[in-house]
PDB file of N, CA and C in Angstrom:
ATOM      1  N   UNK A   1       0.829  -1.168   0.000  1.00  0.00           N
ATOM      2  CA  UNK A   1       0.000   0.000   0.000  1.00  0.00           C
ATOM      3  C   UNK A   1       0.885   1.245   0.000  1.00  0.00           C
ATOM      4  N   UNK A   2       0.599   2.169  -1.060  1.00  0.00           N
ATOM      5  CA  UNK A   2       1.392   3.558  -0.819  1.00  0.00           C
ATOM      6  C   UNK A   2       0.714   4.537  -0.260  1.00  0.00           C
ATOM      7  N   UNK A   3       1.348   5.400   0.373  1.00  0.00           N
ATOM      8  CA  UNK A   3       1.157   6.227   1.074  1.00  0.00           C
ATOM      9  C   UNK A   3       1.351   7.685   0.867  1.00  0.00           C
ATOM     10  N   UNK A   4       0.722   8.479   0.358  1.00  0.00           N
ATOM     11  CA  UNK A   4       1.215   9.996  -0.177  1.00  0.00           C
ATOM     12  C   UNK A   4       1.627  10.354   0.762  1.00  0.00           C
ATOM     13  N   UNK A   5       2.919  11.436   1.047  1.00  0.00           N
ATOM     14  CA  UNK A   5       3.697  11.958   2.057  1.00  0.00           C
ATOM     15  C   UNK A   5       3.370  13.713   2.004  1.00  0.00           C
ATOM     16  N   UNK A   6       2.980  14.096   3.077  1.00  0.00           N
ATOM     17  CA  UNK A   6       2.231  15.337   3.202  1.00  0.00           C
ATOM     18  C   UNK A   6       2.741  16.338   2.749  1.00  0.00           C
ATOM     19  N   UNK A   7       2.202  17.402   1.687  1.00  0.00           N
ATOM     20  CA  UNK A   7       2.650  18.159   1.365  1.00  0.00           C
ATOM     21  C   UNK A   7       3.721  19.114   2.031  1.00  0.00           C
ATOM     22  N   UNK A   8       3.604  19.511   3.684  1.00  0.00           N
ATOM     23  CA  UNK A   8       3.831  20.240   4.329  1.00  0.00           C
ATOM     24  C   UNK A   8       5.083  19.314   4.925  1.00  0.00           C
ATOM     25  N   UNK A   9       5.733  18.232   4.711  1.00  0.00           N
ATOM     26  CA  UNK A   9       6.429  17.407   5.521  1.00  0.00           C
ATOM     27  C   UNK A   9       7.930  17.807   4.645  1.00  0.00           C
ATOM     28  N   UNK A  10       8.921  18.268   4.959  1.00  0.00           N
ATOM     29  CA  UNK A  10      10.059  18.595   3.910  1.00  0.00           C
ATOM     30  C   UNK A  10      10.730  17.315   3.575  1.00  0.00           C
ATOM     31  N   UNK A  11      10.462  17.293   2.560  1.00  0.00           N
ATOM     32  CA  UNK A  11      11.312  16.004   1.333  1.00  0.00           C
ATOM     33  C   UNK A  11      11.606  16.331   0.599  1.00  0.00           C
ATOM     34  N   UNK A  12      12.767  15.814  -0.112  1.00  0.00           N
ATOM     35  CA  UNK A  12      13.044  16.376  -1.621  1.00  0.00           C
ATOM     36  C   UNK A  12      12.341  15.733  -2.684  1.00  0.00           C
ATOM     37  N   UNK A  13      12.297  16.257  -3.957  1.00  0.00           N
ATOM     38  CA  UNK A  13      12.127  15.599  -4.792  1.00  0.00           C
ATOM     39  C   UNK A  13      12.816  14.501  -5.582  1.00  0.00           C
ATOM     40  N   UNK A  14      12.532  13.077  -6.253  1.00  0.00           N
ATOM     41  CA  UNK A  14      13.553  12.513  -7.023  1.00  0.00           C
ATOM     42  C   UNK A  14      14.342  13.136  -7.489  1.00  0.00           C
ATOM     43  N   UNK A  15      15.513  12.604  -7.617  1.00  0.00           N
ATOM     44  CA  UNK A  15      16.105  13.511  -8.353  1.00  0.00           C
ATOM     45  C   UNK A  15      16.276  13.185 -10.029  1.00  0.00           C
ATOM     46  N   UNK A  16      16.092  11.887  -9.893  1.00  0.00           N
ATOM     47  CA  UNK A  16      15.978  11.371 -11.729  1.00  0.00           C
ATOM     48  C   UNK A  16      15.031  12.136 -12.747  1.00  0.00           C
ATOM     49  N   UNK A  17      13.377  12.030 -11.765  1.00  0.00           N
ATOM     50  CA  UNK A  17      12.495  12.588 -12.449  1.00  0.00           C
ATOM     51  C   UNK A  17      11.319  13.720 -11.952  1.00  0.00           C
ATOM     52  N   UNK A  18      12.152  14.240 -10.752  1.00  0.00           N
ATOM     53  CA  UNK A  18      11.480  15.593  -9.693  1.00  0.00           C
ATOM     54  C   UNK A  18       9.840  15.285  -9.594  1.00  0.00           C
ATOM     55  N   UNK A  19       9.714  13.480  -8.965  1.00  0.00           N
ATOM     56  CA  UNK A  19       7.839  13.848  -8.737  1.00  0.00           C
ATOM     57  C   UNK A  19       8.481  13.247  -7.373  1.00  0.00           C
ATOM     58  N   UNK A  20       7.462  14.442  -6.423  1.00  0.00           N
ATOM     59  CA  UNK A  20       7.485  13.842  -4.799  1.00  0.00           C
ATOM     60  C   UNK A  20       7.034  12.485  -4.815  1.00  0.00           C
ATOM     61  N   UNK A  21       8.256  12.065  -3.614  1.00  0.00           N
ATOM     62  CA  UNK A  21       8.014  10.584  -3.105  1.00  0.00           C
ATOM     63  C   UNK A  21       6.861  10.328  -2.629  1.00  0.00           C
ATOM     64  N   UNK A  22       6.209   8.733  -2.441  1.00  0.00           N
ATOM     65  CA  UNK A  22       5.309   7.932  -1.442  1.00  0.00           C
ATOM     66  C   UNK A  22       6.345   7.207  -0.748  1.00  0.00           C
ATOM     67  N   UNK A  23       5.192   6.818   0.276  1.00  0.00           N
ATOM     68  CA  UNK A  23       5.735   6.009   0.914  1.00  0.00           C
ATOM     69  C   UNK A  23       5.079   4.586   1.333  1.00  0.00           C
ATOM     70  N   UNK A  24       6.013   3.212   1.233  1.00  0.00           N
ATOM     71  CA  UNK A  24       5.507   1.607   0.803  1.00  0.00           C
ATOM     72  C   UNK A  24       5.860   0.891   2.107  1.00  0.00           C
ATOM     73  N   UNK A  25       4.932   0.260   2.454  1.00  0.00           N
ATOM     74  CA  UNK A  25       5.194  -0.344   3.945  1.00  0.00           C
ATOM     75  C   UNK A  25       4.654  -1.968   3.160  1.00  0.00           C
ATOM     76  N   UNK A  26       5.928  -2.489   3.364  1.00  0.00           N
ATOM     77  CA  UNK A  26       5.763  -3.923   3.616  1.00  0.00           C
ATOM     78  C   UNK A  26       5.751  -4.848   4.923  1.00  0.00           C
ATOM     79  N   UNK A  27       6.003  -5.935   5.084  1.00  0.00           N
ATOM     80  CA  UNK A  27       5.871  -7.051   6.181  1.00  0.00           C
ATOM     81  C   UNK A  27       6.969  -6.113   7.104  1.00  0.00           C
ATOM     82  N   UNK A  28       7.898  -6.076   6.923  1.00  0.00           N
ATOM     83  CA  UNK A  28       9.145  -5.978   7.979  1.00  0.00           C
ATOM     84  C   UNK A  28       9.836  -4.159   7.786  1.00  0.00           C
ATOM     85  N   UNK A  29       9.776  -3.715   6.466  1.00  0.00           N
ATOM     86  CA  UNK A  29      10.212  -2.435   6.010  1.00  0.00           C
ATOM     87  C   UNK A  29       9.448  -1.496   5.166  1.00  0.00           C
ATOM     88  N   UNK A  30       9.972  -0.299   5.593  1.00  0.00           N
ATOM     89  CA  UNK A  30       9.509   0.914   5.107  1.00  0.00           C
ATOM     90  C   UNK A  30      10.162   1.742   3.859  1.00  0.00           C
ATOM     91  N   UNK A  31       9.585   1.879   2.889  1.00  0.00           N
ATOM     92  CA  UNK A  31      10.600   2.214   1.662  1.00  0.00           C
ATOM     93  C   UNK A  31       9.708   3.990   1.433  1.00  0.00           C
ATOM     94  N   UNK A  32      10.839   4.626   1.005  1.00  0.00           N
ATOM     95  CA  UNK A  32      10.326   5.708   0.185  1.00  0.00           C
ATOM     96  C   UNK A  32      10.933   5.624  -1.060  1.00  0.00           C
ATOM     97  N   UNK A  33       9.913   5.963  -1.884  1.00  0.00           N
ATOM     98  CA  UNK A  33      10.039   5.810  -3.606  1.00  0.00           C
ATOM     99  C   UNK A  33       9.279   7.216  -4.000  1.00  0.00           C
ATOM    100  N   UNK A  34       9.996   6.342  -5.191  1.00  0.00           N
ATOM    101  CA  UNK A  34       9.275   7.519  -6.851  1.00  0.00           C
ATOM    102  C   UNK A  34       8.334   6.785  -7.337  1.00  0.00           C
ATOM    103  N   UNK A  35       6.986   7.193  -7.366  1.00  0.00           N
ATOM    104  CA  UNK A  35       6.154   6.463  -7.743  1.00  0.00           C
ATOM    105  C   UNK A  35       5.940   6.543  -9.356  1.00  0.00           C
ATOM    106  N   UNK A  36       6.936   6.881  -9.769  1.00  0.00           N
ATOM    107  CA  UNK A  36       7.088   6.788 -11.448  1.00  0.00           C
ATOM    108  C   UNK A  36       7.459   4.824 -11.256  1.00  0.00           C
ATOM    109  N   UNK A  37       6.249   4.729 -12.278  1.00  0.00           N
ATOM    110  CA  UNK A  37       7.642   3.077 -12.453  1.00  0.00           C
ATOM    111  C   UNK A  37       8.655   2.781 -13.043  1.00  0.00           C
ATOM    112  N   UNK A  38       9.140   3.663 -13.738  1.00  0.00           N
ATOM    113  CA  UNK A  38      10.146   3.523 -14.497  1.00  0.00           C
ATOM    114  C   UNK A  38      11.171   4.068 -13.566  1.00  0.00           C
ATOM    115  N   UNK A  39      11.104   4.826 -12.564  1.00  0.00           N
ATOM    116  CA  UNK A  39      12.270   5.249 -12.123  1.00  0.00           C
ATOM    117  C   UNK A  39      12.986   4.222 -11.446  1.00  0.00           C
ATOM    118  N   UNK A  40      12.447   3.624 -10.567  1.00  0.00           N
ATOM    119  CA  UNK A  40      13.095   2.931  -9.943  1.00  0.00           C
ATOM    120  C   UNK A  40      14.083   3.441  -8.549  1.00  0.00           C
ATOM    121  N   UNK A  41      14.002   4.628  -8.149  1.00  0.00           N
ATOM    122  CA  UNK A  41      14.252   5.172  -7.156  1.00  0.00           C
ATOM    123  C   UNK A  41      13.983   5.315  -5.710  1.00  0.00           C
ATOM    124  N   UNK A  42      14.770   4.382  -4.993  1.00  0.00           N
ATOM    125  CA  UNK A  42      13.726   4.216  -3.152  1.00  0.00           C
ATOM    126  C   UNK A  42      15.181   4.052  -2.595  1.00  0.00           C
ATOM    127  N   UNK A  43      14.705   4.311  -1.252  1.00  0.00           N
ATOM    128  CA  UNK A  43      15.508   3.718   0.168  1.00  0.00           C
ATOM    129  C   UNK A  43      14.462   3.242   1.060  1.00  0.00           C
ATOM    130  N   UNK A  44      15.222   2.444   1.327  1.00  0.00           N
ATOM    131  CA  UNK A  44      14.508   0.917   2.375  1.00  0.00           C
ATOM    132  C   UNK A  44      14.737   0.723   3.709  1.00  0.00           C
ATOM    133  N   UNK A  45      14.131   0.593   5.085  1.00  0.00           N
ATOM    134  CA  UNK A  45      14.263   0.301   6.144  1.00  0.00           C
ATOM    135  C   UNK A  45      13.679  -0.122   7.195  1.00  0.00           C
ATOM    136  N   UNK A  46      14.081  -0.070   8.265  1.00  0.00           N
ATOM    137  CA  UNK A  46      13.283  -0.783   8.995  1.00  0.00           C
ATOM    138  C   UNK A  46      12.320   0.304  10.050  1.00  0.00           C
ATOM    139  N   UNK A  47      12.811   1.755   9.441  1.00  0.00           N
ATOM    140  CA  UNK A  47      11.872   3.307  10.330  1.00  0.00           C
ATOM    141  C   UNK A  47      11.536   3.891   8.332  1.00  0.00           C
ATOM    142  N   UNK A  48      11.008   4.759   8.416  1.00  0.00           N
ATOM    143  CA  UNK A  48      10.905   5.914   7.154  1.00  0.00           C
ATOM    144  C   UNK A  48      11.937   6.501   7.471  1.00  0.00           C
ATOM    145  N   UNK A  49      13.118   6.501   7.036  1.00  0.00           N
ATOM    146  CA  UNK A  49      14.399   6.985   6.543  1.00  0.00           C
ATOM    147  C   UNK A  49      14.430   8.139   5.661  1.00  0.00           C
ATOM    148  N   UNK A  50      13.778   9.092   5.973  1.00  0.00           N
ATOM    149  CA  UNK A  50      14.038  10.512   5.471  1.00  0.00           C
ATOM    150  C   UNK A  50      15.082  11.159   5.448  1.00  0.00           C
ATOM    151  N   UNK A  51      16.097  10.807   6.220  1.00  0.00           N
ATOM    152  CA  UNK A  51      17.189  11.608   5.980  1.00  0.00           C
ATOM    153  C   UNK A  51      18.444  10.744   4.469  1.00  0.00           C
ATOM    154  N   UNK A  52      17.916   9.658   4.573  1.00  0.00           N
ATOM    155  CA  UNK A  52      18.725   8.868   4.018  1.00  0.00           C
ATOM    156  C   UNK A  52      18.507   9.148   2.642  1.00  0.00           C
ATOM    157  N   UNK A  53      17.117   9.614   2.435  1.00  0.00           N
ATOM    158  CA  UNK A  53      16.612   9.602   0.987  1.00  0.00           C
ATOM    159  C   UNK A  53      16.829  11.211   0.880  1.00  0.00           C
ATOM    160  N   UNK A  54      16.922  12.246   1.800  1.00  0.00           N
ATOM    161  CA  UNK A  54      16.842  13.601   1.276  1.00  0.00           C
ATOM    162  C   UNK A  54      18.757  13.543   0.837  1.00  0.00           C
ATOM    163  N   UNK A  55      19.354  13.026   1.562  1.00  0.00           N
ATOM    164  CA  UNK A  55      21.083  12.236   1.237  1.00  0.00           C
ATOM    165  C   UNK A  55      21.423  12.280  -0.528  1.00  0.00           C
ATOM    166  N   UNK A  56      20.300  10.966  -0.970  1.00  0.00           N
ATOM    167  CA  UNK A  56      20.237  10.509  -1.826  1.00  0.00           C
ATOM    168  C   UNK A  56      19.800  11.421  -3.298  1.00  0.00           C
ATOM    169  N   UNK A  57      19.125  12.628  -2.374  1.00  0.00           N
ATOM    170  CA  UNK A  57      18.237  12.933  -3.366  1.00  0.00           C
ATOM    171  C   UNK A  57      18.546  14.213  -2.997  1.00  0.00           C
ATOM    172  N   UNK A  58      19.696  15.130  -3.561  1.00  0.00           N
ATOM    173  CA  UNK A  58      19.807  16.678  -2.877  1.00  0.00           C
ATOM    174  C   UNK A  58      19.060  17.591  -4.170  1.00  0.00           C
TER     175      UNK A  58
END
């Protein structure tokens, strides 16, 4: 299930293809992605790792 991440919450944009992230909760981890499918752009964990992905994504 994805999760739109609140407008008001500071994230960056992808940086491949600049559309704000969701966010994907599976069994055990928490991913933020590009909900483009072609991008292919996330970080994965076991909290929502925002800093890891704003890192990733300046």
């Amino acid at each position: 299930m994805r999760i739109d991440i609140n407008p008001n919450f500071p994230i960056n944009n992808c940086k491949i293809c600049g559309i704000r992230p969701v966010v994907e909760q599976t069994k055990d981890r928490w991913t933020i992605l590009c909900p483009n499918p072609t991008c292919r752009n996330s970080v994965s964990d076991k909290i929502v790792n925002v800093p890891a992905w704003n890192k990733q994504n300046p």
